[in-house]
N, C-alpha and C. Protein backbone atom coordinates (compact mmCIF):
# COMPACT_ATOMS: atom_id res chain seq x y z
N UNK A 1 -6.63 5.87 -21.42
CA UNK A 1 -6.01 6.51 -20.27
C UNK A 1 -6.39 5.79 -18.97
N UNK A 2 -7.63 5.71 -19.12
CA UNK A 2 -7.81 4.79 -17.64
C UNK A 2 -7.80 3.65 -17.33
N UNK A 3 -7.78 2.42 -18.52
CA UNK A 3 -7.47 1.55 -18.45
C UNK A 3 -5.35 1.70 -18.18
N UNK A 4 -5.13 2.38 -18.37
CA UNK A 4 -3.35 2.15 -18.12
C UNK A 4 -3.54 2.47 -16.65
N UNK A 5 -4.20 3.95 -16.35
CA UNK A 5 -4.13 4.15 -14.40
C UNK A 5 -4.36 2.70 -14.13
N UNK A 6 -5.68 2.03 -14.48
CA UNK A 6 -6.21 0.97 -13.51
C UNK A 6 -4.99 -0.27 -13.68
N UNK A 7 -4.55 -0.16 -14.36
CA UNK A 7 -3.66 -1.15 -14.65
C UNK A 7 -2.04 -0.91 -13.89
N UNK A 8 -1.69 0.32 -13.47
CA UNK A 8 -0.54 0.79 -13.15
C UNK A 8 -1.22 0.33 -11.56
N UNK A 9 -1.99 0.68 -11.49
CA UNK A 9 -2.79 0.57 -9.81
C UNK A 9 -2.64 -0.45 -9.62
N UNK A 10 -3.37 -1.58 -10.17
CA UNK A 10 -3.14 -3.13 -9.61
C UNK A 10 -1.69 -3.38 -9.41
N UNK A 11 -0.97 -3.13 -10.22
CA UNK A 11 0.76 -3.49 -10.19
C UNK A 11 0.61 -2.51 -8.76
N UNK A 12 0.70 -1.61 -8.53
CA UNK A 12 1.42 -0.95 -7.30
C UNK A 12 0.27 -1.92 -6.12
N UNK A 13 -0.91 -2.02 -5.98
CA UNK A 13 -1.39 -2.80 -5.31
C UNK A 13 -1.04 -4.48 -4.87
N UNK A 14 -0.55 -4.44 -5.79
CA UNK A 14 0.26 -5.89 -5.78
C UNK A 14 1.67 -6.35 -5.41
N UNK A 15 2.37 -4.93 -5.82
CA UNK A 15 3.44 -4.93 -4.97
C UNK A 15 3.17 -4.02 -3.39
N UNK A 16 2.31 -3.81 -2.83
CA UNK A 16 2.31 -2.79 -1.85
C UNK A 16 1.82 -4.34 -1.09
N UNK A 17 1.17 -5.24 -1.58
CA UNK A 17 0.69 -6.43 -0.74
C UNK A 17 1.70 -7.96 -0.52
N UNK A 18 2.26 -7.18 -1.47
CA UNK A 18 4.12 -8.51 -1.15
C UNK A 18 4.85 -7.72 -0.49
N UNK A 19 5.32 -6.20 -0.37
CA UNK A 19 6.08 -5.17 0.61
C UNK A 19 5.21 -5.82 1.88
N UNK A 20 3.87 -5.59 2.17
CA UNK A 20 3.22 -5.62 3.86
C UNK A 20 3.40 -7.54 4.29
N UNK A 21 3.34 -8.15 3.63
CA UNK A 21 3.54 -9.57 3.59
C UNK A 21 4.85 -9.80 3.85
N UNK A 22 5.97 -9.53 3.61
CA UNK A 22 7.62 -9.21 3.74
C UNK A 22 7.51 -8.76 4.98
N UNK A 23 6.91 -7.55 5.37
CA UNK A 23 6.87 -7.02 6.61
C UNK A 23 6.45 -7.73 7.47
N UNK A 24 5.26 -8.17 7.49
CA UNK A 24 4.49 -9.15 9.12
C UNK A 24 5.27 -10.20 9.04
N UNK A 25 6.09 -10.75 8.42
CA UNK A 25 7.47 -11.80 8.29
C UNK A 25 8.44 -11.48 9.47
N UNK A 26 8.69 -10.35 8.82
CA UNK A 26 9.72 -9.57 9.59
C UNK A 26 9.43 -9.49 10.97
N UNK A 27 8.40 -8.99 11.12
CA UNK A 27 7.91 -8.27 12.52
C UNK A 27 7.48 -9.34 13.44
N UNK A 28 7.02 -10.67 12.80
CA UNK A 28 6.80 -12.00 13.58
C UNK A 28 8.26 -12.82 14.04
N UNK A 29 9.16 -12.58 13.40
CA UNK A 29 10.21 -12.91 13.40
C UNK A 29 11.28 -12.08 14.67
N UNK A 30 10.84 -10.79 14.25
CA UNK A 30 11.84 -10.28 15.53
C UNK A 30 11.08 -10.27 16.35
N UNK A 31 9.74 -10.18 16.83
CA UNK A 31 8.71 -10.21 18.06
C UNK A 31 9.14 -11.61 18.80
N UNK A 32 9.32 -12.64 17.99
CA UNK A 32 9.48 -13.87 19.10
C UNK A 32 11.29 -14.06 19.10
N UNK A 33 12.25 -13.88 18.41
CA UNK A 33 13.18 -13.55 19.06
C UNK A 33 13.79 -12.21 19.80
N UNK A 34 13.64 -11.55 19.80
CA UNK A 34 13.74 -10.25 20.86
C UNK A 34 12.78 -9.92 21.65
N UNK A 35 11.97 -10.96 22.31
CA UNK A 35 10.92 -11.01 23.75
C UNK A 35 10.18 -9.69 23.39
N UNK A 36 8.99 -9.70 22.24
CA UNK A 36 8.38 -8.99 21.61
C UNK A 36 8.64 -7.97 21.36
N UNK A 37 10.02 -7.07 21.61
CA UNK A 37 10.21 -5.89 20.59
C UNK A 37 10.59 -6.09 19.12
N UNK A 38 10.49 -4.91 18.28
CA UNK A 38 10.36 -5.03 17.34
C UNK A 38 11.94 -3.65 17.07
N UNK A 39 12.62 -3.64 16.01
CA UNK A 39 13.85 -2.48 15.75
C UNK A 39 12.96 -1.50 15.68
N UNK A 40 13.90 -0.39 15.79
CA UNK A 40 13.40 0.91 15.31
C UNK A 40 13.48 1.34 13.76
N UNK A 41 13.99 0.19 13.09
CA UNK A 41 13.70 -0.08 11.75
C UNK A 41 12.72 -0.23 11.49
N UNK A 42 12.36 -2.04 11.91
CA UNK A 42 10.95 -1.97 11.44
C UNK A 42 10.02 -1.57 11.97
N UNK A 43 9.87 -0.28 12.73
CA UNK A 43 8.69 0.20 13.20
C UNK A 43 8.95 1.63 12.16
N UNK A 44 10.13 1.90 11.76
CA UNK A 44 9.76 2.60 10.91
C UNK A 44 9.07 2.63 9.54
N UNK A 45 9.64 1.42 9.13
CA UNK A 45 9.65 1.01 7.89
C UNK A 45 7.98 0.31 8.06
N UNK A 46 7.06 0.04 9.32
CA UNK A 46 5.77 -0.06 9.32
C UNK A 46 5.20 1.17 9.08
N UNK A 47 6.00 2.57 9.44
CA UNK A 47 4.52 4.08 9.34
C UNK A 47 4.87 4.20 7.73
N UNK A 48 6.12 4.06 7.19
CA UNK A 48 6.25 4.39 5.57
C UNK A 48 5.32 3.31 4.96
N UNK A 49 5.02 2.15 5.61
CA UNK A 49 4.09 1.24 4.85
C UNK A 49 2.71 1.62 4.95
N UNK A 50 2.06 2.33 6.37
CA UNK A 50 1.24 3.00 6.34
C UNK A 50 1.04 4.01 5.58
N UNK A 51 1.96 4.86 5.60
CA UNK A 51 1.50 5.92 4.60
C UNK A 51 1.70 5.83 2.99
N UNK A 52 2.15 4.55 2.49
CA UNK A 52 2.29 3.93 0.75
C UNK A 52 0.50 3.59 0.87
N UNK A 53 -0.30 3.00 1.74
CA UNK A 53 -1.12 2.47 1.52
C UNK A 53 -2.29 3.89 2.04
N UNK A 54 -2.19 4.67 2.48
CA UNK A 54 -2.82 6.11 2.26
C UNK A 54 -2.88 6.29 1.15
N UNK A 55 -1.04 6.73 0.16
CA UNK A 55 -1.54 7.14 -0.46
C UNK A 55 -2.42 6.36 -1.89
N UNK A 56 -1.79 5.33 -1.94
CA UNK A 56 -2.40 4.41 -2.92
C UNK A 56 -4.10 4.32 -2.52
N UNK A 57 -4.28 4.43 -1.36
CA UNK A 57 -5.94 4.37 -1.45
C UNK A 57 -6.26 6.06 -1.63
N UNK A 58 -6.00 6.99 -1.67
CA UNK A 58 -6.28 8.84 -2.02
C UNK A 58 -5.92 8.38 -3.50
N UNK A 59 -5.28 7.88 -4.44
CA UNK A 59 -4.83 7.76 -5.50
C UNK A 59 -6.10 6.65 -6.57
N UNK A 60 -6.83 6.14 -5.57
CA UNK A 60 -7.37 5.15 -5.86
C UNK A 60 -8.94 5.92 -6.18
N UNK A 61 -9.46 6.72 -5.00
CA UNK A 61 -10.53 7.82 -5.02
C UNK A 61 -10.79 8.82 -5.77
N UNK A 62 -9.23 9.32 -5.74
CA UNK A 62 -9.46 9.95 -7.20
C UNK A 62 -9.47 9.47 -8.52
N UNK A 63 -9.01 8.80 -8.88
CA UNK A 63 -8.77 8.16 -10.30
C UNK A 63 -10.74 7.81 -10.45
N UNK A 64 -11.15 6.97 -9.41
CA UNK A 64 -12.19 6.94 -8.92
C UNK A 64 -13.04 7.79 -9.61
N UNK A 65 -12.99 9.17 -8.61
CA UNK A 65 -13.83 10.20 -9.17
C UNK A 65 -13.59 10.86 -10.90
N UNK A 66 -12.64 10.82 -11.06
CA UNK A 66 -12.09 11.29 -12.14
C UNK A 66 -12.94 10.45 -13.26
N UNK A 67 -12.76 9.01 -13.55
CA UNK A 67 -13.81 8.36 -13.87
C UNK A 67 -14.89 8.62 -13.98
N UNK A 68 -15.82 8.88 -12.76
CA UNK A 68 -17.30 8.58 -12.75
C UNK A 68 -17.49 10.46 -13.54
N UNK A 69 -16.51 11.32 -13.29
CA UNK A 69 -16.94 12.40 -14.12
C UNK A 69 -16.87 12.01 -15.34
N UNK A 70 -15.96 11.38 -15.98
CA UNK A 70 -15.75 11.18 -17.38
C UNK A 70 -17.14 10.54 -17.96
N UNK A 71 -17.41 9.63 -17.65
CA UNK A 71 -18.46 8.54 -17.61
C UNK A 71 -19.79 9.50 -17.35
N UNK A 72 -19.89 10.40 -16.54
CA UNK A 72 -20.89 11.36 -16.42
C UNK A 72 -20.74 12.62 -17.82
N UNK A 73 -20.02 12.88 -18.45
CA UNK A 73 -19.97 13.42 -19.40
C UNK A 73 -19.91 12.51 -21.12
N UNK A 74 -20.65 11.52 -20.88
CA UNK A 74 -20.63 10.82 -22.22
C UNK A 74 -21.99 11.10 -22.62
């Protein structure tokens, strides 16, 4: 069981770090052509990236704890 979480985790960690990499692309890109603003796209599409990487790190703590109980009950 927890080898599949830890394993489902790296994949979403790995794509959550090519999504934010895509993004500072983006955001470097429209910052120097539109005299540093950025759309109201991608400032949105930066708080939904904030909050993927909340929850993947709350997802990460628990699995976490969940673990060290298991491991505490052997």
């Amino acid at each position: 069981h927890y080898q599949n979480q830890l394993h489902i985790q790296l994949i979403n960690i790995h794509d959550l770090k090519q999504t934010v990499k895509t993004h500072e692309k983006r955001v470097s890109f429209e910052v120097s052509v539109n005299g540093g603003q950025t759309t109201d796209e991608t400032l949105t599409d930066h708080e939904n990236l904030a909050d993927e990487f909340r929850d993947l790190k709350q997802t990460l703590i628990d699995l976490q704890s969940e673990f060290s109980i298991f491991v505490g009950s052997l």
